[in-house]
PDB file of N, CA and C in Angstrom:
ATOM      1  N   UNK A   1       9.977   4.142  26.095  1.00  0.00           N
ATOM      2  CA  UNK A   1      10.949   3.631  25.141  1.00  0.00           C
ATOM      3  C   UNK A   1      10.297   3.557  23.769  1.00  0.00           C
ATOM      4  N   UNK A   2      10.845   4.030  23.072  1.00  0.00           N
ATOM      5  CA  UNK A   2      10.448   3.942  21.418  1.00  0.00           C
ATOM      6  C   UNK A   2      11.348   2.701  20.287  1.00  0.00           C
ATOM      7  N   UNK A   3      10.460   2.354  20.140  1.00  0.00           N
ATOM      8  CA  UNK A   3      11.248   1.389  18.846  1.00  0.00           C
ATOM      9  C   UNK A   3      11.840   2.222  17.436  1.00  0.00           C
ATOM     10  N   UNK A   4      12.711   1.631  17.156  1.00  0.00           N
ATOM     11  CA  UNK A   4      13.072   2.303  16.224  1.00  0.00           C
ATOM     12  C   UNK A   4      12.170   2.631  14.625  1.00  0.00           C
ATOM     13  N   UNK A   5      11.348   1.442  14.450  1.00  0.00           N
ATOM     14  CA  UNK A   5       9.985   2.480  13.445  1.00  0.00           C
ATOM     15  C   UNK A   5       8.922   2.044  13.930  1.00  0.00           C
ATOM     16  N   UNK A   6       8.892   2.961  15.657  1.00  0.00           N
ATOM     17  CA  UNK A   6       7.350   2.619  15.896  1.00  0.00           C
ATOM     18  C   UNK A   6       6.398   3.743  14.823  1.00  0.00           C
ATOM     19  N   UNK A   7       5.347   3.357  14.762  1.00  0.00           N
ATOM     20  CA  UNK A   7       4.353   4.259  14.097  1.00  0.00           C
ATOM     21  C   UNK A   7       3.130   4.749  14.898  1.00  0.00           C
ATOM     22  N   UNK A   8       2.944   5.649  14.987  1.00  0.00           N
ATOM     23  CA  UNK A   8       2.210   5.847  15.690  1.00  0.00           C
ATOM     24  C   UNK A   8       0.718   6.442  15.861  1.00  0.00           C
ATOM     25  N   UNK A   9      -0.627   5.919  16.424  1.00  0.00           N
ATOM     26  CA  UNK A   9      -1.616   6.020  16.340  1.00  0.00           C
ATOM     27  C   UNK A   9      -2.197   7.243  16.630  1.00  0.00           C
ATOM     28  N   UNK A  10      -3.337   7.340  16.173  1.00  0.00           N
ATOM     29  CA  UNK A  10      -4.221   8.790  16.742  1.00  0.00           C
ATOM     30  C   UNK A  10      -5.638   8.574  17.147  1.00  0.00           C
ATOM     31  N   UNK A  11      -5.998   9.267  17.862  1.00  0.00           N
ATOM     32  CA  UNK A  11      -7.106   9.359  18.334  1.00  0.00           C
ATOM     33  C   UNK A  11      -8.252   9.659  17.360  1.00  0.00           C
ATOM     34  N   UNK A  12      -7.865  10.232  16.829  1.00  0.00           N
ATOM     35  CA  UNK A  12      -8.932  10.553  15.562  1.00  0.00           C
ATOM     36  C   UNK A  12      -8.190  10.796  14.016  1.00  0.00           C
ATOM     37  N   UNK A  13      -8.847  10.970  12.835  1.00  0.00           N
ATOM     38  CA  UNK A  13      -8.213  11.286  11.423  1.00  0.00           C
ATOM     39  C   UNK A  13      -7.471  12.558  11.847  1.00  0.00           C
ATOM     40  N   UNK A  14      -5.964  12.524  11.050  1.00  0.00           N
ATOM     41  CA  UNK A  14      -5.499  13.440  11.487  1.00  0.00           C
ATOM     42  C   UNK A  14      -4.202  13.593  10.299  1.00  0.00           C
ATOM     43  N   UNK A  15      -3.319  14.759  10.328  1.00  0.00           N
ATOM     44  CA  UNK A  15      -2.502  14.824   9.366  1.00  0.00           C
ATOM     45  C   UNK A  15      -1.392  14.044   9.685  1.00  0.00           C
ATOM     46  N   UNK A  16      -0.928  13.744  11.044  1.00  0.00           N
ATOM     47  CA  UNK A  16       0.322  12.850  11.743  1.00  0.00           C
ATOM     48  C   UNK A  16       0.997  11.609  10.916  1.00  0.00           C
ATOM     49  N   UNK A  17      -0.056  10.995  10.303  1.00  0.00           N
ATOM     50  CA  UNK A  17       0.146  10.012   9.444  1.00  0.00           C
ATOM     51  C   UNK A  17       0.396   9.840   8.438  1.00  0.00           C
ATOM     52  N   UNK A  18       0.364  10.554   7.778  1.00  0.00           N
ATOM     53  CA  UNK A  18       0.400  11.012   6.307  1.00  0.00           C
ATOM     54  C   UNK A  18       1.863  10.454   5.706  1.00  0.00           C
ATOM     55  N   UNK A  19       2.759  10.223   6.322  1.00  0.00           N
ATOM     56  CA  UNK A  19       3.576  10.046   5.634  1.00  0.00           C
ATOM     57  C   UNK A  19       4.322   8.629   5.783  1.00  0.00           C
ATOM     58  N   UNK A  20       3.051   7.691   5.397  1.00  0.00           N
ATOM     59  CA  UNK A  20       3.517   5.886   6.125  1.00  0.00           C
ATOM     60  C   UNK A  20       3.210   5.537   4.514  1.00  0.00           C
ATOM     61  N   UNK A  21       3.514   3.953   4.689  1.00  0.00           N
ATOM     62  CA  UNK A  21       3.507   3.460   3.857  1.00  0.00           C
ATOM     63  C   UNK A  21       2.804   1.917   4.359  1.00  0.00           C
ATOM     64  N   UNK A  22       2.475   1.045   3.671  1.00  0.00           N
ATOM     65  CA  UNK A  22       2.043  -0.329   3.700  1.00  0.00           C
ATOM     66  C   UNK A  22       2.919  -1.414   2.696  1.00  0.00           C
ATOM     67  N   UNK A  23       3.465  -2.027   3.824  1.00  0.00           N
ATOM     68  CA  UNK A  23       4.342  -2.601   2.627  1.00  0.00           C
ATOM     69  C   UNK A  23       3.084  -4.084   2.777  1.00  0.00           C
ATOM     70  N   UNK A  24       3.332  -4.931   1.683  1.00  0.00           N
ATOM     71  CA  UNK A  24       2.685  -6.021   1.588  1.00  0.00           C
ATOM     72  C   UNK A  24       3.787  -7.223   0.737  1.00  0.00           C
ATOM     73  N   UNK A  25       4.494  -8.351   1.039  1.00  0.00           N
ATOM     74  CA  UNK A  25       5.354  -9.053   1.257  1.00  0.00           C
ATOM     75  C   UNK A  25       4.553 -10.509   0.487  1.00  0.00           C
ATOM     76  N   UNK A  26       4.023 -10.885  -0.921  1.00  0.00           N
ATOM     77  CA  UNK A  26       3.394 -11.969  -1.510  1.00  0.00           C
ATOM     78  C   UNK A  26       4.720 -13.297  -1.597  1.00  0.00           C
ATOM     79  N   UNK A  27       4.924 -14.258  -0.719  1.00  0.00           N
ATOM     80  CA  UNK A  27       5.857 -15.132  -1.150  1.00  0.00           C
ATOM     81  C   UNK A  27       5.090 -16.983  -0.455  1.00  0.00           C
ATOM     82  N   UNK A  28       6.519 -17.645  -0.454  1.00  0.00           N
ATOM     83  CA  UNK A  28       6.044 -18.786  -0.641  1.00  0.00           C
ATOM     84  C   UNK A  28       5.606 -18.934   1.008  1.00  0.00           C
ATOM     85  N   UNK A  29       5.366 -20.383   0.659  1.00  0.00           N
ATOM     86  CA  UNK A  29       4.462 -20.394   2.581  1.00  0.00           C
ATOM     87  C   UNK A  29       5.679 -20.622   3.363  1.00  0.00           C
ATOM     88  N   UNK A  30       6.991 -21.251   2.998  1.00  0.00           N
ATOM     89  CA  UNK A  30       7.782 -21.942   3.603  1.00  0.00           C
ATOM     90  C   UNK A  30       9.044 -20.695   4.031  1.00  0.00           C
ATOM     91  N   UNK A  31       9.048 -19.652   3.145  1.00  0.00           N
ATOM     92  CA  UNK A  31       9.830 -18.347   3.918  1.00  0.00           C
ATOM     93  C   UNK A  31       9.198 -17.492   5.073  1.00  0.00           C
ATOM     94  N   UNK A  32       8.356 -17.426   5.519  1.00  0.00           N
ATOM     95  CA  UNK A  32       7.390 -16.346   6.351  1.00  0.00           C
ATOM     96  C   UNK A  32       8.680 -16.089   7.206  1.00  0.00           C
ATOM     97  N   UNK A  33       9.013 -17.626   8.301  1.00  0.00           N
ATOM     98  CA  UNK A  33       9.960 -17.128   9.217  1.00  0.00           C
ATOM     99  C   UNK A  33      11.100 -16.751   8.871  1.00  0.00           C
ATOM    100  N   UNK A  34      11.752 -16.232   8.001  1.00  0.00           N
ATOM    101  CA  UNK A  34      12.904 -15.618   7.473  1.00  0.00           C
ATOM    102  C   UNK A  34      12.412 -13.998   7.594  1.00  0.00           C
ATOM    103  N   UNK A  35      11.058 -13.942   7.016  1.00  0.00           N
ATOM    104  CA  UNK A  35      10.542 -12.230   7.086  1.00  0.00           C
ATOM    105  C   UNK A  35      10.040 -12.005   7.812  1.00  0.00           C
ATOM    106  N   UNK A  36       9.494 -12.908   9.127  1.00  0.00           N
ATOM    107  CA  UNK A  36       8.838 -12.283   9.962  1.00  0.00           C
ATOM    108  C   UNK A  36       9.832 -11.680  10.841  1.00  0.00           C
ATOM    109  N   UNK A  37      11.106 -12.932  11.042  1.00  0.00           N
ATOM    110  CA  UNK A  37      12.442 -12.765  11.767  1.00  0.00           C
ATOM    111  C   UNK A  37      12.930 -11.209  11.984  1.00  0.00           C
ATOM    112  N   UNK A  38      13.007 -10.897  10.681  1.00  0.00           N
ATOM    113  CA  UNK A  38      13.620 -10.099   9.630  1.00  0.00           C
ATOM    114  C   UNK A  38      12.482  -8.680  10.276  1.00  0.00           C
ATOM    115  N   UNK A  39      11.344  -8.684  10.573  1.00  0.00           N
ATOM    116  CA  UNK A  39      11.043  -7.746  11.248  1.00  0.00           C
ATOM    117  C   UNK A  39      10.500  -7.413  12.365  1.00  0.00           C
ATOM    118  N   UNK A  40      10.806  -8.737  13.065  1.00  0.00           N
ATOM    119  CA  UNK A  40      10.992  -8.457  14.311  1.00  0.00           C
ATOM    120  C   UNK A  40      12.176  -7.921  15.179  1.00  0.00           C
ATOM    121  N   UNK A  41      13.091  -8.153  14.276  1.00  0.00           N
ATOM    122  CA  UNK A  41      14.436  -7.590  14.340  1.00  0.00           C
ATOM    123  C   UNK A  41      14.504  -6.041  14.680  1.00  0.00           C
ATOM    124  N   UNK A  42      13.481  -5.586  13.423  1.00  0.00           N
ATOM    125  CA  UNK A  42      13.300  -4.312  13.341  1.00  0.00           C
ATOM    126  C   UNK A  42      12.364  -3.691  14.375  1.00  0.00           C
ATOM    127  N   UNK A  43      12.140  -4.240  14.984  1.00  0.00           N
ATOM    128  CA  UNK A  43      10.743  -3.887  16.135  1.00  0.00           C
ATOM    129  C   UNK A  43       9.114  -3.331  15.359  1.00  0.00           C
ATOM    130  N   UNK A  44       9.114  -4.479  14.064  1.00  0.00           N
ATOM    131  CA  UNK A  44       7.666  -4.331  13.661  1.00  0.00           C
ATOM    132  C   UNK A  44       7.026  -5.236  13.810  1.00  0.00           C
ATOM    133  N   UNK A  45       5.417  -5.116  13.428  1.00  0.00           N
ATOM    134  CA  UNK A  45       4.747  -6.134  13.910  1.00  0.00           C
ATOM    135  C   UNK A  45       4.201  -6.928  12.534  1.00  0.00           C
ATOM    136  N   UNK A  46       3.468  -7.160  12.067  1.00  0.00           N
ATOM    137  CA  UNK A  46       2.958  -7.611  10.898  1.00  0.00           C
ATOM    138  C   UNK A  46       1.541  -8.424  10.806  1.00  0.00           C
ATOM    139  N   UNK A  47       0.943  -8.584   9.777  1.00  0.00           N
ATOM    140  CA  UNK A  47      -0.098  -9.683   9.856  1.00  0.00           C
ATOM    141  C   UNK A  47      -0.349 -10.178   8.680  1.00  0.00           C
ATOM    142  N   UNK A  48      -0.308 -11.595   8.957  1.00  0.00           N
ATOM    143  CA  UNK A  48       0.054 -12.719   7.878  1.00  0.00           C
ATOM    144  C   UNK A  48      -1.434 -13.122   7.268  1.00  0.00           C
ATOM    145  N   UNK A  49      -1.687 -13.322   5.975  1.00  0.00           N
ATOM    146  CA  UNK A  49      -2.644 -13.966   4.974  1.00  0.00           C
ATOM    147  C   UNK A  49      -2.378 -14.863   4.253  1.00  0.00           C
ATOM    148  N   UNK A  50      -3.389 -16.085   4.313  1.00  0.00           N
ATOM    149  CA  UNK A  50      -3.101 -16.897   3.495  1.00  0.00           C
ATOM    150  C   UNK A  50      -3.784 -16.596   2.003  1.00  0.00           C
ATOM    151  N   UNK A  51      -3.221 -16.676   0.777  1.00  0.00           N
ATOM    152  CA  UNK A  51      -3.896 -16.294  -0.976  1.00  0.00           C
ATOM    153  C   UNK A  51      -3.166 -17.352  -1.853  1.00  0.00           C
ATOM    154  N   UNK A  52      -4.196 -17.300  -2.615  1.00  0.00           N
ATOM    155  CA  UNK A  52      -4.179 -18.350  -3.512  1.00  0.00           C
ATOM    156  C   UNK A  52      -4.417 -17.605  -4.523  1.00  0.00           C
ATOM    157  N   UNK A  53      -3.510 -17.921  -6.063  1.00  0.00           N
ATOM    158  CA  UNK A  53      -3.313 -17.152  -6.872  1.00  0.00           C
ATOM    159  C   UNK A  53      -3.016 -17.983  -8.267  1.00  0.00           C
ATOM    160  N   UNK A  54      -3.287 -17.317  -9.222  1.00  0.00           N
ATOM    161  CA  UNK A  54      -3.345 -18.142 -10.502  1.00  0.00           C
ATOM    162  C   UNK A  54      -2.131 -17.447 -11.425  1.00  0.00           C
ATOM    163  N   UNK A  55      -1.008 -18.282 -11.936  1.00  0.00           N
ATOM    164  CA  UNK A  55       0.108 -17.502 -12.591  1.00  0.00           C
ATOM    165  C   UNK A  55       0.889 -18.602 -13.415  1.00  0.00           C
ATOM    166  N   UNK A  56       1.984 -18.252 -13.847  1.00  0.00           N
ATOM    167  CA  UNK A  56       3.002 -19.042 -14.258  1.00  0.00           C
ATOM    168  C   UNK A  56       3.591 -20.130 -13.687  1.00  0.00           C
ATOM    169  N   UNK A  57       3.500 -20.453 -12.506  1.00  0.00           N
ATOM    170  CA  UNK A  57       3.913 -21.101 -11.413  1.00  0.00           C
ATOM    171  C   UNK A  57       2.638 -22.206 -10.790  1.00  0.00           C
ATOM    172  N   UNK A  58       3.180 -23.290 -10.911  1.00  0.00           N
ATOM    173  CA  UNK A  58       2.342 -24.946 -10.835  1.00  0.00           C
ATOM    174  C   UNK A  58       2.847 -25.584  -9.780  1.00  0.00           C
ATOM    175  N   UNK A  59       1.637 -25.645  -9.000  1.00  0.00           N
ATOM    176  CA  UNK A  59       2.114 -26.281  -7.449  1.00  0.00           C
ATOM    177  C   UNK A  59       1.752 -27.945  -8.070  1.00  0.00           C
ATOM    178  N   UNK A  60       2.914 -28.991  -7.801  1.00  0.00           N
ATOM    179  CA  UNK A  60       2.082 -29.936  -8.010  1.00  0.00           C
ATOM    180  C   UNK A  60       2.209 -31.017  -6.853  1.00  0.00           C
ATOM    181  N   UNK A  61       1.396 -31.998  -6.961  1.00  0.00           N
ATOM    182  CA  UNK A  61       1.061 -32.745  -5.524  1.00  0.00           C
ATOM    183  C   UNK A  61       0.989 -34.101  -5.901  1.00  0.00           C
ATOM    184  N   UNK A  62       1.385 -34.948  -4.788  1.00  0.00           N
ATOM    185  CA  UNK A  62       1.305 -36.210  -5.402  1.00  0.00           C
ATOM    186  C   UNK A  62       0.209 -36.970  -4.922  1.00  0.00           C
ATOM    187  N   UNK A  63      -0.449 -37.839  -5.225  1.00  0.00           N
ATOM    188  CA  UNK A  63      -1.614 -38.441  -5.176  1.00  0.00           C
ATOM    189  C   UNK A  63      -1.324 -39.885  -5.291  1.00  0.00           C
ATOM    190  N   UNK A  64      -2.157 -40.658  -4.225  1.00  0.00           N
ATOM    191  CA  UNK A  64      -2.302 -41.755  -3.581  1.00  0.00           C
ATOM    192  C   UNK A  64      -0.735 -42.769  -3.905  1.00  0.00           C
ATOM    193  N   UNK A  65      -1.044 -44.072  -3.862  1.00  0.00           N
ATOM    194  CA  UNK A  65       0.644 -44.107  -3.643  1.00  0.00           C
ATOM    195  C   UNK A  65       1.457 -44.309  -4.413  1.00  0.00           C
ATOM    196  N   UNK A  66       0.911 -44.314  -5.958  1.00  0.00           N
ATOM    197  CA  UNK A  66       2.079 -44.406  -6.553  1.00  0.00           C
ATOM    198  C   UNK A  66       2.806 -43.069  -7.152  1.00  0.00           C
ATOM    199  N   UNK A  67       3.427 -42.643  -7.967  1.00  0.00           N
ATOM    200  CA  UNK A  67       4.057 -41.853  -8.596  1.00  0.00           C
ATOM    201  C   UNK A  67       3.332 -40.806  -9.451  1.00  0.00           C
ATOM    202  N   UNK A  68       1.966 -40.973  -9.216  1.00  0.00           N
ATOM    203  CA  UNK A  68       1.229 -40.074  -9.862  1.00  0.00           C
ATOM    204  C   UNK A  68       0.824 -38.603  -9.182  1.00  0.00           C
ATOM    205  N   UNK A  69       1.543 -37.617 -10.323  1.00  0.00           N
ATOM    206  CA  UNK A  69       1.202 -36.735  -9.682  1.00  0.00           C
ATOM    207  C   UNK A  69      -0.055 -35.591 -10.196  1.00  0.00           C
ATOM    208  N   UNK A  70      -0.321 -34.425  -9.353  1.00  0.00           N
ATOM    209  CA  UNK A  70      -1.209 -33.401 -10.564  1.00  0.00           C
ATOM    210  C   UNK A  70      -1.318 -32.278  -9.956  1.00  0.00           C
ATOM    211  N   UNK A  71      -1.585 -31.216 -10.734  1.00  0.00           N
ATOM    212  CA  UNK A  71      -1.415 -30.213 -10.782  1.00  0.00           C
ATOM    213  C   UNK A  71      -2.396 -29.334  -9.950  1.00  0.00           C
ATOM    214  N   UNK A  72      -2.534 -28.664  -9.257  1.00  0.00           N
ATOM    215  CA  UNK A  72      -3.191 -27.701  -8.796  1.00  0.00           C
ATOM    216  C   UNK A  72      -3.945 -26.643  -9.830  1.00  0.00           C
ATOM    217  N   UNK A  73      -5.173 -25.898  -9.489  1.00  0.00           N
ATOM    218  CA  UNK A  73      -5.444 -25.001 -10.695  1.00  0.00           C
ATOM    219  C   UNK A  73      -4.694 -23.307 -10.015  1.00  0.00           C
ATOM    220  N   UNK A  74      -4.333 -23.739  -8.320  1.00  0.00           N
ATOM    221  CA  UNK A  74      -3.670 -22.434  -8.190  1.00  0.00           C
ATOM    222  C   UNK A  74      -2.656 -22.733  -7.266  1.00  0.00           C
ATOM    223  N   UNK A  75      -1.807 -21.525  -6.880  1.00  0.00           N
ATOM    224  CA  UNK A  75      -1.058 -21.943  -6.121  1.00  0.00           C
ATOM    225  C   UNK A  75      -0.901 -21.160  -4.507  1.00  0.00           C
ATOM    226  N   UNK A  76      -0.515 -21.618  -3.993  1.00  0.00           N
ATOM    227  CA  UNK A  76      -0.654 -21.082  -2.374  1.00  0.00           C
ATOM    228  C   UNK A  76       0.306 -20.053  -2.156  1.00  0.00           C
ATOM    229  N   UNK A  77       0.007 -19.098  -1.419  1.00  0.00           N
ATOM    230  CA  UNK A  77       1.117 -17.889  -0.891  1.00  0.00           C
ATOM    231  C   UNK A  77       0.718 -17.706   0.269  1.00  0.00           C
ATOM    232  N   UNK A  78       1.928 -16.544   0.952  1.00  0.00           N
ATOM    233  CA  UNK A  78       1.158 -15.896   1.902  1.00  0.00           C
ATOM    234  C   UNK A  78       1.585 -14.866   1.723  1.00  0.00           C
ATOM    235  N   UNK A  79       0.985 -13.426   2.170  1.00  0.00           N
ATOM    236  CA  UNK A  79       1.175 -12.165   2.527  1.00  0.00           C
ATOM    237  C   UNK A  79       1.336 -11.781   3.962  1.00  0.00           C
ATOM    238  N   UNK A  80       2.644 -10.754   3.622  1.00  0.00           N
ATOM    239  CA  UNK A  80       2.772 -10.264   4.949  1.00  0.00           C
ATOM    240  C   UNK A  80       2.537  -9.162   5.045  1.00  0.00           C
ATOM    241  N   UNK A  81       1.787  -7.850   5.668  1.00  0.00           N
ATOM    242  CA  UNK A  81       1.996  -7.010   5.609  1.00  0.00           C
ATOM    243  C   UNK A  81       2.106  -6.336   6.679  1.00  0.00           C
ATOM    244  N   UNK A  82       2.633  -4.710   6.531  1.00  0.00           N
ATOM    245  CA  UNK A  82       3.759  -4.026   7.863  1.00  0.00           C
ATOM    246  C   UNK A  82       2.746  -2.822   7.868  1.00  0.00           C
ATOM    247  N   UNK A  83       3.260  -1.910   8.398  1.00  0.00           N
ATOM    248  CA  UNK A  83       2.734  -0.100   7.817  1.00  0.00           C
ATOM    249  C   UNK A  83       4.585   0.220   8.690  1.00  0.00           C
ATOM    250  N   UNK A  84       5.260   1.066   7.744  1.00  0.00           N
ATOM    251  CA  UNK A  84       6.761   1.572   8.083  1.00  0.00           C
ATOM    252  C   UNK A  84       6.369   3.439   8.056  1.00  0.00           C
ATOM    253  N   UNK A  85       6.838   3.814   8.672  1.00  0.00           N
ATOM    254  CA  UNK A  85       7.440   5.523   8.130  1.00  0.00           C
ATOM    255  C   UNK A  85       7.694   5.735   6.741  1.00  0.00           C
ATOM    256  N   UNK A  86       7.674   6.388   6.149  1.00  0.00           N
ATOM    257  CA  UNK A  86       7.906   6.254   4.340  1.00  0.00           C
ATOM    258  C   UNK A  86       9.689   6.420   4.373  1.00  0.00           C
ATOM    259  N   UNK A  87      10.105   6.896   5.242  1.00  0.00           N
ATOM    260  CA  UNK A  87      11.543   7.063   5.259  1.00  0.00           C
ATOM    261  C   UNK A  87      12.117   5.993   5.606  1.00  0.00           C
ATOM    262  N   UNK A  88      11.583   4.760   5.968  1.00  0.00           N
ATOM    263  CA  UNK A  88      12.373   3.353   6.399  1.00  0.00           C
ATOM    264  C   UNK A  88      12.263   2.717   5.124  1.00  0.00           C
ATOM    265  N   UNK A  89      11.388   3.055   4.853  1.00  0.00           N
ATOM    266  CA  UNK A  89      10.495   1.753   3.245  1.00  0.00           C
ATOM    267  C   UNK A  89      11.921   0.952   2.641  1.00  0.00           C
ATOM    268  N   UNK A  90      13.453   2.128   2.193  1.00  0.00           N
ATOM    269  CA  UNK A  90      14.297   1.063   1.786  1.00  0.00           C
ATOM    270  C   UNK A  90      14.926   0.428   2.456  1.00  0.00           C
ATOM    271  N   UNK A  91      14.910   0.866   3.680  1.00  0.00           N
ATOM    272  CA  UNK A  91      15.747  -0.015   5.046  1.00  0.00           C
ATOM    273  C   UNK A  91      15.194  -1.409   5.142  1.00  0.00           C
ATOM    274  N   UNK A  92      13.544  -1.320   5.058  1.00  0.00           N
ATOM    275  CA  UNK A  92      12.987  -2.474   5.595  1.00  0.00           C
ATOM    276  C   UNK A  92      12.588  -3.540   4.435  1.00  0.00           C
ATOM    277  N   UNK A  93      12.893  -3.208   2.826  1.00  0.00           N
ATOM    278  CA  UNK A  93      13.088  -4.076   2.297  1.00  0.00           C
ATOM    279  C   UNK A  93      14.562  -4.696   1.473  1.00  0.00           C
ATOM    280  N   UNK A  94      15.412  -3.762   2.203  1.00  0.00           N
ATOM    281  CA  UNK A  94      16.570  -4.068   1.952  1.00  0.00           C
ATOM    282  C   UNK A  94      16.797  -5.349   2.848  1.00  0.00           C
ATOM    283  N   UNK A  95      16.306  -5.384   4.185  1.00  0.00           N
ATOM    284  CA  UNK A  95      16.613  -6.432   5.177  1.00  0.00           C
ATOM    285  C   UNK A  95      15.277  -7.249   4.769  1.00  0.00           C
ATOM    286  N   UNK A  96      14.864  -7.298   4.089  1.00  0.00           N
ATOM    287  CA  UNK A  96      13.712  -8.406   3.625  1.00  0.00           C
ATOM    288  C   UNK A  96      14.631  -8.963   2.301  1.00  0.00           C
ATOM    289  N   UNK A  97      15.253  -8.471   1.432  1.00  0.00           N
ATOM    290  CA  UNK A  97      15.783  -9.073   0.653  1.00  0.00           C
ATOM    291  C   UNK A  97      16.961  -9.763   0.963  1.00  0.00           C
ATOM    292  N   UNK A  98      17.693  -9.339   1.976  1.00  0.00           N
ATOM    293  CA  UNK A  98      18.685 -10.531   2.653  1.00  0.00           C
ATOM    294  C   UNK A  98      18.179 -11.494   3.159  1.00  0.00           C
ATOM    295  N   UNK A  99      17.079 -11.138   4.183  1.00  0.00           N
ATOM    296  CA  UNK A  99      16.354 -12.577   4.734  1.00  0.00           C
ATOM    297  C   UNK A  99      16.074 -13.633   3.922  1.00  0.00           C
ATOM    298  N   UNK A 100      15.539 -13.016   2.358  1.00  0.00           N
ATOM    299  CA  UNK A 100      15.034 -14.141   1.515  1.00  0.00           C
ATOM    300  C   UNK A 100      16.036 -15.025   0.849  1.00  0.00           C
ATOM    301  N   UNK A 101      17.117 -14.245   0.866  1.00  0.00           N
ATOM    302  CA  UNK A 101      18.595 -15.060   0.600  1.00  0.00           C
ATOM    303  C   UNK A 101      18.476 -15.434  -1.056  1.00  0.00           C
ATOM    304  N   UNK A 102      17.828 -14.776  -1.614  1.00  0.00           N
ATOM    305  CA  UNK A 102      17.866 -15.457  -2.877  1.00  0.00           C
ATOM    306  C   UNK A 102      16.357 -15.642  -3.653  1.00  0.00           C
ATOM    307  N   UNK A 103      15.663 -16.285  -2.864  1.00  0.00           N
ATOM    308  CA  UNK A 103      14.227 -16.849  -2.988  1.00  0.00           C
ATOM    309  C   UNK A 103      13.773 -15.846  -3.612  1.00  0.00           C
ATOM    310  N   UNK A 104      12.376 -15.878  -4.153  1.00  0.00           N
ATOM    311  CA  UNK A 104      11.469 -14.729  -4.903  1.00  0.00           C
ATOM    312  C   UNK A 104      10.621 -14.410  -4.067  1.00  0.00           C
ATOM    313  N   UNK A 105      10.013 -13.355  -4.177  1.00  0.00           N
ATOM    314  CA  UNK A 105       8.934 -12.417  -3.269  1.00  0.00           C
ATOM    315  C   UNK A 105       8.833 -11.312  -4.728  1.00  0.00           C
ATOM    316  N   UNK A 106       7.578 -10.895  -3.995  1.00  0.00           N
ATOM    317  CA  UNK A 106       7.061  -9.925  -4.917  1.00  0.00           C
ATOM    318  C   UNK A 106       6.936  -8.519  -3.345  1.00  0.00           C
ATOM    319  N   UNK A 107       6.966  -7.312  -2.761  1.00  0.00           N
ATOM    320  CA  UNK A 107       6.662  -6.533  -2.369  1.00  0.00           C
ATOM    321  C   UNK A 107       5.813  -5.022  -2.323  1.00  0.00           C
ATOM    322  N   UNK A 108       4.518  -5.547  -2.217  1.00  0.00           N
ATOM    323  CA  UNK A 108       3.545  -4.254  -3.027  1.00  0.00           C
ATOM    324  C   UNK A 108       3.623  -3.326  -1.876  1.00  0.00           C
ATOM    325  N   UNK A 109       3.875  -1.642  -2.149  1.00  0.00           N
ATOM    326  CA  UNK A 109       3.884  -0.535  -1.356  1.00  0.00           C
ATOM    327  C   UNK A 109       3.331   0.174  -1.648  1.00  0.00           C
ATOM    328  N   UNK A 110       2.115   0.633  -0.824  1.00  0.00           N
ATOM    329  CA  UNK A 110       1.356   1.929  -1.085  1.00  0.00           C
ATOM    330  C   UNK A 110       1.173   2.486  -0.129  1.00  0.00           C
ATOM    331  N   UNK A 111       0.760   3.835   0.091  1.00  0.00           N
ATOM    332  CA  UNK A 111       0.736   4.485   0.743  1.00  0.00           C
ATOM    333  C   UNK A 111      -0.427   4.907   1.771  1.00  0.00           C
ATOM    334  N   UNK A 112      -0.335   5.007   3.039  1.00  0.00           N
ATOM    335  CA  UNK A 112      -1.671   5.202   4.173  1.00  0.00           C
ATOM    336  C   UNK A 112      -1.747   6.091   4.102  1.00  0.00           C
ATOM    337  N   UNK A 113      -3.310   6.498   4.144  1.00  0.00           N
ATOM    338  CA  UNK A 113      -3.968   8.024   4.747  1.00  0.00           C
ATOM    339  C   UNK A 113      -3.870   7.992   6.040  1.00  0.00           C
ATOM    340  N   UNK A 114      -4.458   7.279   6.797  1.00  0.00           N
ATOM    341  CA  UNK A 114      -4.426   7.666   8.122  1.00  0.00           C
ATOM    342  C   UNK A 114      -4.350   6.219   8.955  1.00  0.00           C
ATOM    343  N   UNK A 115      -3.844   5.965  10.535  1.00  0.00           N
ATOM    344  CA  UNK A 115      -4.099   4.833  11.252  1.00  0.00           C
ATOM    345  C   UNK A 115      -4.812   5.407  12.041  1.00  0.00           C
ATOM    346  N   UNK A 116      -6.205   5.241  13.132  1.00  0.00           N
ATOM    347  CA  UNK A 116      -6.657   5.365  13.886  1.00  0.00           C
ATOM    348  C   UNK A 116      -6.892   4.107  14.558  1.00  0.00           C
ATOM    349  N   UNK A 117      -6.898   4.595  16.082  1.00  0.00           N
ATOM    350  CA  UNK A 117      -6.739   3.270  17.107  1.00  0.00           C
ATOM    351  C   UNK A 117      -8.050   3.627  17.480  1.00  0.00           C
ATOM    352  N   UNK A 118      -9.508   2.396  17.350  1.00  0.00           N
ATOM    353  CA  UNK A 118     -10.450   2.335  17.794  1.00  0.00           C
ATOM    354  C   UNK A 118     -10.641   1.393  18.999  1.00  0.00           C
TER     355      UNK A 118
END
């Protein structure tokens, strides 16, 4: 039985692959299960990172008990990333952008040379 974007491995470097992609999925910590949902649906697998990142955006936290709060110098994310067929790439972030319902994500895609299964 085949999944619908299984990808598939090789025994050694080879041309078979050539035409995948890596998607990589930078958002907040509290959506993951909306995108992981979202591709498991699809019969992919993924693997999650936690990053910490410095930008426009101020995580802030509150501290001991009164009303005082402060600022972080960065802020927390996580990454998800897939490897798709290059021919799914808009399928599978079209259904990542419904999952997020709104929310922000950033999605970096580049492209694989090869997967080998060691």
């Amino acid at each position: 039985m085949s999944l619908p974007f299984e990808v598939a491995y090789s025994e050694k470097p080879g041309m078979s692959s050539k035409s995948m992609k890596r998607l990589a999925v930078l958002l907040k910590p509290q959506n993951v299960g909306e995108i992981t949902s979202s591709l498991n649906e699809l019969g992919l697998e993924a693997t999650i990172y936690d990053v910490k990142g410095v930008g426009k955006d101020k995580e802030r936290i509150a501290s001991g008990r009164g009303s005082g709060t402060s600022e972080l110098a960065h802020t927390t994310r996580k990454v998800v990333a897939t490897v798709v067929k290059s021919d799914h790439v808009n399928e599978v972030v079209e259904r990542m952008r419904k999952a997020l319902a709104g929310e922000k994500a950033v999605v970096m895609i580049s492209p694989v040379d090869d997967l080998v299964m060691l």
